[in-house]
Every structure is written in C-alpha cells, then in structure tokens.
Protein backbone atom coordinates (compact mmCIF):
# COMPACT_ATOMS: atom_id res chain seq x y z
CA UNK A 1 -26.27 57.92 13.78
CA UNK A 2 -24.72 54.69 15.42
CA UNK A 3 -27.37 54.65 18.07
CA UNK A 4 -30.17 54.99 15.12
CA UNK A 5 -28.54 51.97 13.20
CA UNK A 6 -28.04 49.29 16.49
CA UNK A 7 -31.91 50.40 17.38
CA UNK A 8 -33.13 49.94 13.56
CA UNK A 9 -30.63 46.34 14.04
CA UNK A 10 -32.49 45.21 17.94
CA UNK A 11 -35.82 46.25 16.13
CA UNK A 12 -35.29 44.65 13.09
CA UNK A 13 -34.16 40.83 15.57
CA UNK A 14 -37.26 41.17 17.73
CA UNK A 15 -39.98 41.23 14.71
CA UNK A 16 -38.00 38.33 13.49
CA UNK A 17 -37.83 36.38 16.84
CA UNK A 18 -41.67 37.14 17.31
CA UNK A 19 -42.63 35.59 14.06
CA UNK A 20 -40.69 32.94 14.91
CA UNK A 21 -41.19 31.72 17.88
CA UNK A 22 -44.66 31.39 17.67
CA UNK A 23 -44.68 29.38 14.13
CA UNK A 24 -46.73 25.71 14.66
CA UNK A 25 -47.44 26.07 18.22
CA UNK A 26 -50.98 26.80 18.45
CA UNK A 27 -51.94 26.38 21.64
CA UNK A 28 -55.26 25.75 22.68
CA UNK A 29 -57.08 28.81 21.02
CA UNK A 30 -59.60 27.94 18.89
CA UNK A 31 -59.25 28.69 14.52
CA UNK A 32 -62.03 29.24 12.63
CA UNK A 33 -62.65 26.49 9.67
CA UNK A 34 -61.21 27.85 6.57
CA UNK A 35 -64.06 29.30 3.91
CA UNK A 36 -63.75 27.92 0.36
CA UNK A 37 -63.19 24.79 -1.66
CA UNK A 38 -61.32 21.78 -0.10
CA UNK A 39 -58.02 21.15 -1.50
CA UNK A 40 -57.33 18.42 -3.82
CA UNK A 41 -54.02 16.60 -3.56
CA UNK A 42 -53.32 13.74 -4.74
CA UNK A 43 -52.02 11.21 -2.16
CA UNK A 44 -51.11 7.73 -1.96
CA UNK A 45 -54.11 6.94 -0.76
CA UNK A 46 -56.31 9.02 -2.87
CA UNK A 47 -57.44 12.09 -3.18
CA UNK A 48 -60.59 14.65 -1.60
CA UNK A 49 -63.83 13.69 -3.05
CA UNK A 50 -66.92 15.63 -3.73
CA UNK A 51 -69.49 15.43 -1.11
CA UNK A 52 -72.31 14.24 -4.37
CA UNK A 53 -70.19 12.01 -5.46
CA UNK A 54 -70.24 9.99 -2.34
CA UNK A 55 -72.86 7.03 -3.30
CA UNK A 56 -71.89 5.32 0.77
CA UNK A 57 -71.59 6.87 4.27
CA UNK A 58 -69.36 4.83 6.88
CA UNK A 59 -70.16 5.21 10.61
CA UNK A 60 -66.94 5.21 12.93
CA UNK A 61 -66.60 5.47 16.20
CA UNK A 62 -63.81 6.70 18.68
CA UNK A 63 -63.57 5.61 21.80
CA UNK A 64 -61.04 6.41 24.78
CA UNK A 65 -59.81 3.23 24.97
CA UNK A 66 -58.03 3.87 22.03
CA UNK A 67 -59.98 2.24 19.62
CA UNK A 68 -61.97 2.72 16.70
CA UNK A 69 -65.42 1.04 16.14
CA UNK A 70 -65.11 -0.52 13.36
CA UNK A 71 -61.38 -1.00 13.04
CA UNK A 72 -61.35 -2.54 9.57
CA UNK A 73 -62.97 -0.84 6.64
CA UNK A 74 -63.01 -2.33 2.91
CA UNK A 75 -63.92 -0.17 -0.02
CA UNK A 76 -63.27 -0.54 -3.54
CA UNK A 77 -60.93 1.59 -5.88
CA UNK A 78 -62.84 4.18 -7.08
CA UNK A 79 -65.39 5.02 -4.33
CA UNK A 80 -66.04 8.25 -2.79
CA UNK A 81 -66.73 7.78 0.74
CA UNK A 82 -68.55 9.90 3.35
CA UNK A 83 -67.23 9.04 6.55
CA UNK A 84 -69.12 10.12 9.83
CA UNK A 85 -67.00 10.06 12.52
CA UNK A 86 -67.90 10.12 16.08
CA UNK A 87 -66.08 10.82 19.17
CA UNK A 88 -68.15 8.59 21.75
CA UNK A 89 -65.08 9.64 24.91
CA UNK A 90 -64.32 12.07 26.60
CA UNK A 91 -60.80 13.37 25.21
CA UNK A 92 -59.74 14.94 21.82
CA UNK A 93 -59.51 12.31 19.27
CA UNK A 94 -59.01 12.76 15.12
CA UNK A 95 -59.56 10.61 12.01
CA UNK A 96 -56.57 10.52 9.69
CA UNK A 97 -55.96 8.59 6.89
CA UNK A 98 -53.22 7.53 5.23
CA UNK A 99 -50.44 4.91 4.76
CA UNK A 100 -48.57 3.34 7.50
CA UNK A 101 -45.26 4.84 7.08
CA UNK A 102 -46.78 8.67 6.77
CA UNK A 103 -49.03 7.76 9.77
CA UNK A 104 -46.67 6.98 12.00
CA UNK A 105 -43.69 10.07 10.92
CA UNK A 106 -46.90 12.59 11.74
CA UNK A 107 -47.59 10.52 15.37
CA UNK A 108 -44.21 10.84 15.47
CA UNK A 109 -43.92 14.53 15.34
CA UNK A 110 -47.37 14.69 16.80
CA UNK A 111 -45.34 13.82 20.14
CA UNK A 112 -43.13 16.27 20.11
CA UNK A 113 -45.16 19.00 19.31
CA UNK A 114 -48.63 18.02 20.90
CA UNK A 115 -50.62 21.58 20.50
CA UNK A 116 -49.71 21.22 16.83
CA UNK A 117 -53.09 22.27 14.13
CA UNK A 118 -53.60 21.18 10.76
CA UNK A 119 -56.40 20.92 8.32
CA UNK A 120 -56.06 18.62 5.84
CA UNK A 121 -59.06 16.93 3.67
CA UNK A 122 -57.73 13.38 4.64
CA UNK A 123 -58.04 14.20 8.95
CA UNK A 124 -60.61 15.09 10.97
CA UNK A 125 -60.18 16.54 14.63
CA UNK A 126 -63.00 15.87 16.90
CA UNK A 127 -63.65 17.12 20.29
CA UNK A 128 -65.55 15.02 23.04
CA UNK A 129 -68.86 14.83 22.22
CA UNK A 130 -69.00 16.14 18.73
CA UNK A 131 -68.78 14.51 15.26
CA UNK A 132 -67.01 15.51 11.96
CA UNK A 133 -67.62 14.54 8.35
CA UNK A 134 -65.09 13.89 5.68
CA UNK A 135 -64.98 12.92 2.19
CA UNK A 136 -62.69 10.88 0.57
CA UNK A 137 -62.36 9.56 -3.22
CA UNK A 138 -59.83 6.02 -3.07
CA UNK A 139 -58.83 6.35 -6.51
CA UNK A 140 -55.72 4.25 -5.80
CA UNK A 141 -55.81 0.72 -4.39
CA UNK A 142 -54.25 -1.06 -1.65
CA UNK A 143 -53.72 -1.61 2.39
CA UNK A 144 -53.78 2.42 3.87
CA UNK A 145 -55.21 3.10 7.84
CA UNK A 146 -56.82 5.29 9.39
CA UNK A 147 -55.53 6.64 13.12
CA UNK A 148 -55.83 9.07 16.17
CA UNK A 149 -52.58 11.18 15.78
CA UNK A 150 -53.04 12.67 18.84
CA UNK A 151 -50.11 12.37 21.21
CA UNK A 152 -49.88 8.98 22.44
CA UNK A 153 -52.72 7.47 21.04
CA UNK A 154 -51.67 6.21 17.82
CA UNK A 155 -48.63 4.42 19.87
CA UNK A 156 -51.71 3.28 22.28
CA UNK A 157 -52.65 1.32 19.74
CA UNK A 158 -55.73 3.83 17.95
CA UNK A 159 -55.13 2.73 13.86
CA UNK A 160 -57.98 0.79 12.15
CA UNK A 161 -57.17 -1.30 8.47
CA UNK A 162 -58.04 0.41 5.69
CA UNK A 163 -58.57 -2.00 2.03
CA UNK A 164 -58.98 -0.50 -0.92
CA UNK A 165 -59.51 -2.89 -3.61
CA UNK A 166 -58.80 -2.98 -7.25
C-alpha cells in the first residue's frame, strides 16, 4: 500500500512538472492561426475593427535596419484602419501597437523570453518575405506607437509615432 501511494505521489509531480515546464516557451514550431471572430478588447489605444468598416489602408514597411517605413502615422479618432504591413528584410519582424509604457514592459519581457507567441488583434508577426494585415478601430485619441517587439529590436530603435486625433 505505501509503495502504491509514493508511485500515485511521483506520478501525480511529473504530470504537474510537464505542464509546467513547457507553459510560454514555444519554440520555433509553427501554430496554426486561430479559426473564429477576432477578439474585441478595449485598449488604450482602441479597440479591433471590422475589416468593412475600414474606409483607409496604410502601407508600412519593415526593414532590418530597424526601422519602419513610414515611422509616423496620423489618423483621426474614430477611424478604422487597415494596415498592410510588409517585412521588406530578411529576419522576423512584428507590428504592435500600443502605448509607450505597455510597449516597452512587453520588449521588456520579450527579452527574456525571446521564443515567446501571442496573437493579439493589435500585433502582427511577420516572417521575411511575407506580409500581414490588421485592423484597427482608434476610438480613443492621443500619442500611441507602433514597434517590433522582437528581442532587441524595439531597444534598436524599431517604434514609429502613432497620432490619433480628436
């Protein structure tokens, strides 16, 4: 009986160990794109928009200098934006957008966990080569940016200006 219990006990540690030790690494296996509607949180900086609701597409470019092309963009409260984004280099780069302060606690932890994956509607990661699309409704107004949280590069100096005015 006391050699069933400490085996049910060891058995019991390792499942828990397993699922924990793997928990927000995800190396560099690839995740399918989640199916169904985007989710719509309300953010500082706005909130998801509906693709037909976006009356302008914006252009931007990422380059491996570290660099976005253009690095200033000006909307006006209200808008819903398509933005095509384009990685013109030759490394992983992503789109995020939000405000200064969030942007640079997620570069932050962005260092210290580099293989770190998430999907949210406000970020776009985008492979060499390839382009993403996202859409976003600036329902609140003010100075937000948009960056490459990928390890290193937002410290490199990758954030554009984002206006949103009243």
């Amino acid at each position: 009986m006391q050699h069933s219990k400490r085996s049910l006990m060891f058995a019991a540690a390792a499942s828990l160990l397993g699922t924990t030790t793997g928990a927000g690494a995800h190396g560099d296996e690839k995740h399918p794109k989640k199916a169904g509607p985007v989710r719509k949180e309300q953010k500082d900086w706005g909130i998801a928009g509906d693709a037909k609701a976006a009356k302008r597409t914006i252009d931007v470019r990422m380059l491996d200098t570290m660099r976005f092309t253009p690095d200033r963009i000006e909307v006006r409260q209200g808008e819903t934006v398509r933005f095509n984004v384009h990685n013109a280099g030759k490394m992983l780069h992503e789109f995020v957008i939000g405000t200064k302060k969030e942007n640079e606690a997620h570069a932050a932890l962005m260092v210290k966990f580099p293989t770190m994956e998430h999907e949210e509607p406000y970020m776009a990661h985008v492979p060499p080569g390839k382009s993403a699309q996202l859409v976003w409704n600036f329902n609140r107004a003010g100075e937000f940016e948009f960056a490459c949280l990928i390890a290193g590069h937002y410290q490199a100096g990758m954030v554009g200006k984002l206006i949103v005015a009243a």
